[in-house]
Structures are given as structure tokens and as C-alpha cells.
PDB file of N, CA and C in Angstrom:
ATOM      1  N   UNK A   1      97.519  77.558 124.403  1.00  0.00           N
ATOM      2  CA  UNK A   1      97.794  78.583 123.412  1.00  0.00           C
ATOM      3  C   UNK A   1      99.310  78.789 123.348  1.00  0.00           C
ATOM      4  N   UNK A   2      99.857  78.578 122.001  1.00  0.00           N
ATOM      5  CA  UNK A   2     101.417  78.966 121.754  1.00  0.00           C
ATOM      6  C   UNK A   2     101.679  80.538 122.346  1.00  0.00           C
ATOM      7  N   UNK A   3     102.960  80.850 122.301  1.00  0.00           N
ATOM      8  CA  UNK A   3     103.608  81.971 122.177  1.00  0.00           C
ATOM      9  C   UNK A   3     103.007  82.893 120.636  1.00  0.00           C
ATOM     10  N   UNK A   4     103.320  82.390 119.913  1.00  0.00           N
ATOM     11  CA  UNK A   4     102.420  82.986 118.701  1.00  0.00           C
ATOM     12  C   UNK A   4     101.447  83.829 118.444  1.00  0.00           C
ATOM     13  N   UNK A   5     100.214  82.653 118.820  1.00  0.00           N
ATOM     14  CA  UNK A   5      98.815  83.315 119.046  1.00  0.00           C
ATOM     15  C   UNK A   5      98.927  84.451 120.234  1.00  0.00           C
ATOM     16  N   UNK A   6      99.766  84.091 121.311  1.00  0.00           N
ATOM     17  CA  UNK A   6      99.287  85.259 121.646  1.00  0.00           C
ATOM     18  C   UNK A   6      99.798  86.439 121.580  1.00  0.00           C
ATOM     19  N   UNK A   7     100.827  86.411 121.424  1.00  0.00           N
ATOM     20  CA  UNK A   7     101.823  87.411 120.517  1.00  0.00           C
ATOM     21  C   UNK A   7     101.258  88.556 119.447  1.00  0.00           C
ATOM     22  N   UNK A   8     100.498  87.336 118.501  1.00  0.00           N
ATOM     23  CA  UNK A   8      99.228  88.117 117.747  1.00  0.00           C
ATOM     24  C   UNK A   8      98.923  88.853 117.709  1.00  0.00           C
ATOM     25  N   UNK A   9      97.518  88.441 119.179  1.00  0.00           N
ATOM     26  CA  UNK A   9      96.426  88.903 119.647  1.00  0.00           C
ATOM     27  C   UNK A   9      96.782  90.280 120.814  1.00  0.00           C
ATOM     28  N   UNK A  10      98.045  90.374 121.119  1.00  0.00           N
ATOM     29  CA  UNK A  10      98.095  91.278 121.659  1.00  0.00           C
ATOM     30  C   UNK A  10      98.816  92.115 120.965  1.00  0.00           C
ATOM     31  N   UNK A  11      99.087  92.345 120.395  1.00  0.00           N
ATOM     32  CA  UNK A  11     100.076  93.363 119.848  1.00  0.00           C
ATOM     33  C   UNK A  11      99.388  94.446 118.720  1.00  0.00           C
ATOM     34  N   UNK A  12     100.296  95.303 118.855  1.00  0.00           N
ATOM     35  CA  UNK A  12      99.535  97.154 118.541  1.00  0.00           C
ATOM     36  C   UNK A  12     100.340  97.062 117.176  1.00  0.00           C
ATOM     37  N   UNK A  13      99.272  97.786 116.341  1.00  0.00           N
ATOM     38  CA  UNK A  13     100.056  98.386 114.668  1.00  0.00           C
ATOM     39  C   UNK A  13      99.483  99.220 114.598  1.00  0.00           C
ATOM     40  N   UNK A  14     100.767 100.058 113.990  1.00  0.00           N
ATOM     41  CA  UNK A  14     100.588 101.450 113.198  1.00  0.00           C
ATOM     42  C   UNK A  14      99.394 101.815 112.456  1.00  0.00           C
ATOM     43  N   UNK A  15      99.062 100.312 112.149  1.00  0.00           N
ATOM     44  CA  UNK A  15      97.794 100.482 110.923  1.00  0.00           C
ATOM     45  C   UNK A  15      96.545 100.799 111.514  1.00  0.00           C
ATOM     46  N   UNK A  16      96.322 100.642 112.952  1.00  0.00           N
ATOM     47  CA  UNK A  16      95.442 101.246 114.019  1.00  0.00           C
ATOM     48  C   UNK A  16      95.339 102.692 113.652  1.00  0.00           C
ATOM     49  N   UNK A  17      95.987 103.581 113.564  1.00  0.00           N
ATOM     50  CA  UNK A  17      96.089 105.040 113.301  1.00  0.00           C
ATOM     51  C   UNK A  17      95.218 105.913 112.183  1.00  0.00           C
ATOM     52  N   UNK A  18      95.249 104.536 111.258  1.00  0.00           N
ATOM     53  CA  UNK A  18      94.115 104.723 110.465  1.00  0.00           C
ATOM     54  C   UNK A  18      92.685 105.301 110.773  1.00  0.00           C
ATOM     55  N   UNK A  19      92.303 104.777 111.882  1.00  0.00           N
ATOM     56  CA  UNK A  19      91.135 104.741 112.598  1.00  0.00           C
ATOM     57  C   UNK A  19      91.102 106.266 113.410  1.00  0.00           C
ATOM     58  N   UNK A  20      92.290 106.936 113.081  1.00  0.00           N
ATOM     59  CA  UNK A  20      92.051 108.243 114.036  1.00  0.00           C
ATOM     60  C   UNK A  20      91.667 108.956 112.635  1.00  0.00           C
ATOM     61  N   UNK A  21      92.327 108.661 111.478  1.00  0.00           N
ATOM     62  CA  UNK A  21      91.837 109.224 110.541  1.00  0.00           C
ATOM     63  C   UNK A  21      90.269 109.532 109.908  1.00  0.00           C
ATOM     64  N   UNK A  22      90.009 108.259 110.408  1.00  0.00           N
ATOM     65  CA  UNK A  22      88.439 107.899 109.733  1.00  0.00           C
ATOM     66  C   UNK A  22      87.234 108.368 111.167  1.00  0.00           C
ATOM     67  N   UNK A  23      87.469 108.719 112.791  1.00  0.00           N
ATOM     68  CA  UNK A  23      87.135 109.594 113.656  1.00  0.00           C
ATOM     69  C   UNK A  23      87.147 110.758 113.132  1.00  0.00           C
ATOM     70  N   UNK A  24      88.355 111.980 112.859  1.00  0.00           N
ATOM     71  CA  UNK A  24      88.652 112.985 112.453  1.00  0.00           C
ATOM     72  C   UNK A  24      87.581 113.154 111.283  1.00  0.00           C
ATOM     73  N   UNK A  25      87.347 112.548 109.502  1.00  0.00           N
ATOM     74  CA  UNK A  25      86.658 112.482 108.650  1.00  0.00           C
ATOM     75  C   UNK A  25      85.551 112.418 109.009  1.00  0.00           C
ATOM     76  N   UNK A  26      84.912 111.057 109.589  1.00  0.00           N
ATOM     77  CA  UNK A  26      83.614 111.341 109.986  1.00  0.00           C
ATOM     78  C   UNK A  26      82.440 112.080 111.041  1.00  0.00           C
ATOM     79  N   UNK A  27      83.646 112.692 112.335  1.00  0.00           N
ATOM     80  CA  UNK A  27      83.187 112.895 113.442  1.00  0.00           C
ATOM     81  C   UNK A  27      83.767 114.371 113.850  1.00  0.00           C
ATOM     82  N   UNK A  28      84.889 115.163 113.012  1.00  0.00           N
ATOM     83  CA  UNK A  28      84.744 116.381 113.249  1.00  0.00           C
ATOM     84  C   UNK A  28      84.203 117.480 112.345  1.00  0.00           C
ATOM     85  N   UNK A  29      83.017 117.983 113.413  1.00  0.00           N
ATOM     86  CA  UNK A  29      82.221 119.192 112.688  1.00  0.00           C
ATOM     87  C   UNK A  29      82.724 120.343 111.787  1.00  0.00           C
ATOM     88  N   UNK A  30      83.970 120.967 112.431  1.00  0.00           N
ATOM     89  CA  UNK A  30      84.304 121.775 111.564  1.00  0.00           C
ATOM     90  C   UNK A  30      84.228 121.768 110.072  1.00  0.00           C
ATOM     91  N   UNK A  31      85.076 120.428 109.534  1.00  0.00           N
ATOM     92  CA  UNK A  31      85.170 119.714 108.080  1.00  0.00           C
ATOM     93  C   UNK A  31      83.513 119.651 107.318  1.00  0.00           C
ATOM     94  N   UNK A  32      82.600 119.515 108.195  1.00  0.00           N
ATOM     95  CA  UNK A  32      81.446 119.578 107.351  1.00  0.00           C
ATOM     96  C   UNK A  32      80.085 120.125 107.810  1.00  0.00           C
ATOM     97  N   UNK A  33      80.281 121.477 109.131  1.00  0.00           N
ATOM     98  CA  UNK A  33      79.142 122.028 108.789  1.00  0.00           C
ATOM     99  C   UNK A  33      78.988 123.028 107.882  1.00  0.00           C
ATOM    100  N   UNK A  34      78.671 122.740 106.748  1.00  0.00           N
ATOM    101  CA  UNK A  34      78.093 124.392 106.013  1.00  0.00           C
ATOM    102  C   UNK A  34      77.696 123.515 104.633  1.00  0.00           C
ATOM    103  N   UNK A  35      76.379 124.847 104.131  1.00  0.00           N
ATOM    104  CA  UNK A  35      75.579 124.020 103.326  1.00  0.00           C
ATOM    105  C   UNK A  35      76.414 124.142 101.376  1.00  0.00           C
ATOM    106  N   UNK A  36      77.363 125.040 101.303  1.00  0.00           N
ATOM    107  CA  UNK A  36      77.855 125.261 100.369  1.00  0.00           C
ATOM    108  C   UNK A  36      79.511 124.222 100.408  1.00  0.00           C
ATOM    109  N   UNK A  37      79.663 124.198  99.317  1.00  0.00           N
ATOM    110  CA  UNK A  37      79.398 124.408  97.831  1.00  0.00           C
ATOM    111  C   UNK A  37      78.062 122.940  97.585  1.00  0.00           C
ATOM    112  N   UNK A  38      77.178 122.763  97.102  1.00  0.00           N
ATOM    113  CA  UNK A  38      76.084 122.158  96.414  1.00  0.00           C
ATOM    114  C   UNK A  38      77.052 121.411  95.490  1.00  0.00           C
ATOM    115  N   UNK A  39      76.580 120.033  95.414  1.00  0.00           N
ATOM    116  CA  UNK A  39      76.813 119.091  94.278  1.00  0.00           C
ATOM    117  C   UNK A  39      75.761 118.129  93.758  1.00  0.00           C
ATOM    118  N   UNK A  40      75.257 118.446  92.597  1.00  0.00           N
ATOM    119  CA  UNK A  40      73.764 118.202  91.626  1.00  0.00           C
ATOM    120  C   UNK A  40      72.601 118.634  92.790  1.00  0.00           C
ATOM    121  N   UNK A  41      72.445 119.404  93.360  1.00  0.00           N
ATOM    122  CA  UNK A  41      71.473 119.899  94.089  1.00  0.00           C
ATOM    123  C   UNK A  41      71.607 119.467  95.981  1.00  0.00           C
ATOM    124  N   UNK A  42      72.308 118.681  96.010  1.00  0.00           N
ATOM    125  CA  UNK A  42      72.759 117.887  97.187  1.00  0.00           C
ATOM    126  C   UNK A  42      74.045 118.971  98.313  1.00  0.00           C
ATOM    127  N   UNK A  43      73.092 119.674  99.329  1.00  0.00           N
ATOM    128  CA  UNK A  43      74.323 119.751  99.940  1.00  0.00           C
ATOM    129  C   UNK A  43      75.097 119.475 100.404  1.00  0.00           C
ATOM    130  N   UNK A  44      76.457 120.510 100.895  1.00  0.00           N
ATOM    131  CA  UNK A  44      77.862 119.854 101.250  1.00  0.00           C
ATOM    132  C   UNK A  44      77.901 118.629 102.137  1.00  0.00           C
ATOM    133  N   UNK A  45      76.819 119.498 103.208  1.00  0.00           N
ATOM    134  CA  UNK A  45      76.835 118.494 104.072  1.00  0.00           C
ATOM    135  C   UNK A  45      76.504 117.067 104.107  1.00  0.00           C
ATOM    136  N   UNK A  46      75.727 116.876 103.161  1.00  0.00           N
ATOM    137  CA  UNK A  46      75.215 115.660 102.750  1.00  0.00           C
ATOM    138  C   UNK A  46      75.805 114.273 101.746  1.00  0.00           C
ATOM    139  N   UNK A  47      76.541 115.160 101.081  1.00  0.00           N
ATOM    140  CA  UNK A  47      77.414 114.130  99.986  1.00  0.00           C
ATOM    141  C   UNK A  47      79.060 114.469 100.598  1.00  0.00           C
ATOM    142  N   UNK A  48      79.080 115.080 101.776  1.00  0.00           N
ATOM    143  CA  UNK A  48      80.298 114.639 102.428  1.00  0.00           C
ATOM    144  C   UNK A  48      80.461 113.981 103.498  1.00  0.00           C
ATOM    145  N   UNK A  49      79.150 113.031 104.092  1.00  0.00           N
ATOM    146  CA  UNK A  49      78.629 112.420 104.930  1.00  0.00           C
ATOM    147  C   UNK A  49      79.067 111.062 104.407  1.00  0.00           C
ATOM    148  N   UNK A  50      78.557 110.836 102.978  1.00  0.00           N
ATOM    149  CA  UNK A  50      78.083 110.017 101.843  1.00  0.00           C
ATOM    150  C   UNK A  50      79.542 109.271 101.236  1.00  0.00           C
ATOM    151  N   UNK A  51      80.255 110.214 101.186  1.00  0.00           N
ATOM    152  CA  UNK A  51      81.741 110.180 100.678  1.00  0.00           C
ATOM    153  C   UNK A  51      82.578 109.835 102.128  1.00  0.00           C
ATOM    154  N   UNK A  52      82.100 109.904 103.307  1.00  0.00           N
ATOM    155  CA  UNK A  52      82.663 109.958 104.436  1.00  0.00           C
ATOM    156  C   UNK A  52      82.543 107.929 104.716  1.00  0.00           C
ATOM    157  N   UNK A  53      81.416 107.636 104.138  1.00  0.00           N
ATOM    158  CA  UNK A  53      81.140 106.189 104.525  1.00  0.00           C
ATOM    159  C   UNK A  53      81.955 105.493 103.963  1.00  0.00           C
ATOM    160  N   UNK A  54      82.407 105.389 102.297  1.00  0.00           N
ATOM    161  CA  UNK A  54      82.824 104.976 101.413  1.00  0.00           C
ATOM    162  C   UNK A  54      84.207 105.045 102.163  1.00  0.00           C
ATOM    163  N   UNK A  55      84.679 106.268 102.156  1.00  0.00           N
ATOM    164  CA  UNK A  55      85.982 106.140 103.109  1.00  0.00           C
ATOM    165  C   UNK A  55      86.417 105.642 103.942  1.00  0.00           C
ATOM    166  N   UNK A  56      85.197 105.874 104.984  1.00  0.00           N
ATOM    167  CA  UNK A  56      86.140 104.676 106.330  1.00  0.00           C
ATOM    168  C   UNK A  56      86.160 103.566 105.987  1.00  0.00           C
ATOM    169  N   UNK A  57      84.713 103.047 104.892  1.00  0.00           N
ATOM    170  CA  UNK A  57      84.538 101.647 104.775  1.00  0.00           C
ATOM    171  C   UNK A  57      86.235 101.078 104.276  1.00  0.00           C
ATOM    172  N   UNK A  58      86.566 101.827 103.319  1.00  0.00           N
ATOM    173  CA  UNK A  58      87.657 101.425 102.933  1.00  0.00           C
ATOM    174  C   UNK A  58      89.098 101.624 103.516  1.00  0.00           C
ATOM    175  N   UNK A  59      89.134 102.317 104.449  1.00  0.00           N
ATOM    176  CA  UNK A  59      90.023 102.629 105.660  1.00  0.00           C
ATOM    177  C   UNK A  59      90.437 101.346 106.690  1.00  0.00           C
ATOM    178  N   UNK A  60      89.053 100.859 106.722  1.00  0.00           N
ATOM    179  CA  UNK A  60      88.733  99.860 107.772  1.00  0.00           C
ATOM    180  C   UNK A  60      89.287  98.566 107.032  1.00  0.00           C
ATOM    181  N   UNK A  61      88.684  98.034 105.629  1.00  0.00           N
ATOM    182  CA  UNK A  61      89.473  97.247 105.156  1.00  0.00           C
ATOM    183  C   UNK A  61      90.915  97.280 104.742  1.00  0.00           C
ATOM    184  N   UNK A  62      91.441  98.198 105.044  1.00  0.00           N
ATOM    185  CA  UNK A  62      93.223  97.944 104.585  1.00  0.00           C
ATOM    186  C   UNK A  62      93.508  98.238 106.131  1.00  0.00           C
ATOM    187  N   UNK A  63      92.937  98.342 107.196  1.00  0.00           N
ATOM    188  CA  UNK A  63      93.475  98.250 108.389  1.00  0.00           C
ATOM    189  C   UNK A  63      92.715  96.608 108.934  1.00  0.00           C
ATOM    190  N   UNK A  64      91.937  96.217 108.268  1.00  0.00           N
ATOM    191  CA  UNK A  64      91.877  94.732 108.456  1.00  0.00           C
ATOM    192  C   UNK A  64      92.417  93.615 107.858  1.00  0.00           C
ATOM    193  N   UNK A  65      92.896  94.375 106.375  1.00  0.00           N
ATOM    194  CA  UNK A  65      93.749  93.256 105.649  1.00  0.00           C
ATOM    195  C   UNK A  65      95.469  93.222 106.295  1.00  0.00           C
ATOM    196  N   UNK A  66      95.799  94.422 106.198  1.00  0.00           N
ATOM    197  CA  UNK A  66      97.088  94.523 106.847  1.00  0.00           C
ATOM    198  C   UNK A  66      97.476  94.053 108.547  1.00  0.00           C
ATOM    199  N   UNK A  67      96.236  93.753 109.192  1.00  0.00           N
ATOM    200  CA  UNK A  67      96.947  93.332 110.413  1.00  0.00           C
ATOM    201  C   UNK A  67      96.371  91.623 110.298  1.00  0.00           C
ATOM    202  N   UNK A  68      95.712  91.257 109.586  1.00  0.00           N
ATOM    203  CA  UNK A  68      94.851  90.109 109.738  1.00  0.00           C
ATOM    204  C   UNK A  68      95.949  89.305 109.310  1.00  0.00           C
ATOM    205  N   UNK A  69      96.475  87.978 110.261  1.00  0.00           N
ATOM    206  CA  UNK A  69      97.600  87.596 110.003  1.00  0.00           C
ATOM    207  C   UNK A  69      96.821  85.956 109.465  1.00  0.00           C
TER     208      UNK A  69
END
């Protein structure tokens, strides 16, 4: 294995940080226990669960495109 590869494979980016973002969104309670405000009959809690997936999903891909060398 070159200097390169492993150079790579070990090394830390900023773009990692992302991922505290998308913990925080999906995994702290405060942000989404309560059943108000309702959207088309759907509570909060539920279509901000919903909106929570879509997000990391897409969190995760610009923290995989940006480090993927």
C-alpha cells in the first residue's frame, strides 16, 4: 500500500460534523416531542420523523460525496 492510500483512509474531515448534525435532528427529543402543530391530520411528531429521514439521507450523501476521493 502507497503513502496515498493510506493517507486517505486515515484521515478526518470536517465533513464528518455533518453527522453530529443529523444525531442532534434525528435523536434529540426535545426538537420533537409534542403532538402540535398537525400537518393534513398527521402529527408533529410524525412528519418530523418523516422529514428527519429525507434529511440525514441527504446529509449522508454530501458527506459521502465530499470525502469519497
Amino acid at each position: 500500500m502507497d503513502d496515498a492510500q493510506t493517507k486517505r483512509r486515515g484521515g478526518w474531515s470536517g465533513w464528518y460534523l455533518l453527522f453530529v448534525v443529523e444525531f442532534v435532528i434525528a435523536l434529540w427529543p426535545p426538537f420533537f416531542n409534542r403532538v402540535e402543530p398537525t400537518w393534513i391530520g398527521i402529527p408533529f411528531f410524525y412528519w418530523y420523523q418523516l422529514a428527519a429521514v429525507v434529511v440525514c439521507a441527504v446529509l449522508t450523501a454530501i458527506v459521502y460525496f465530499a470525502t469519497d476521493d
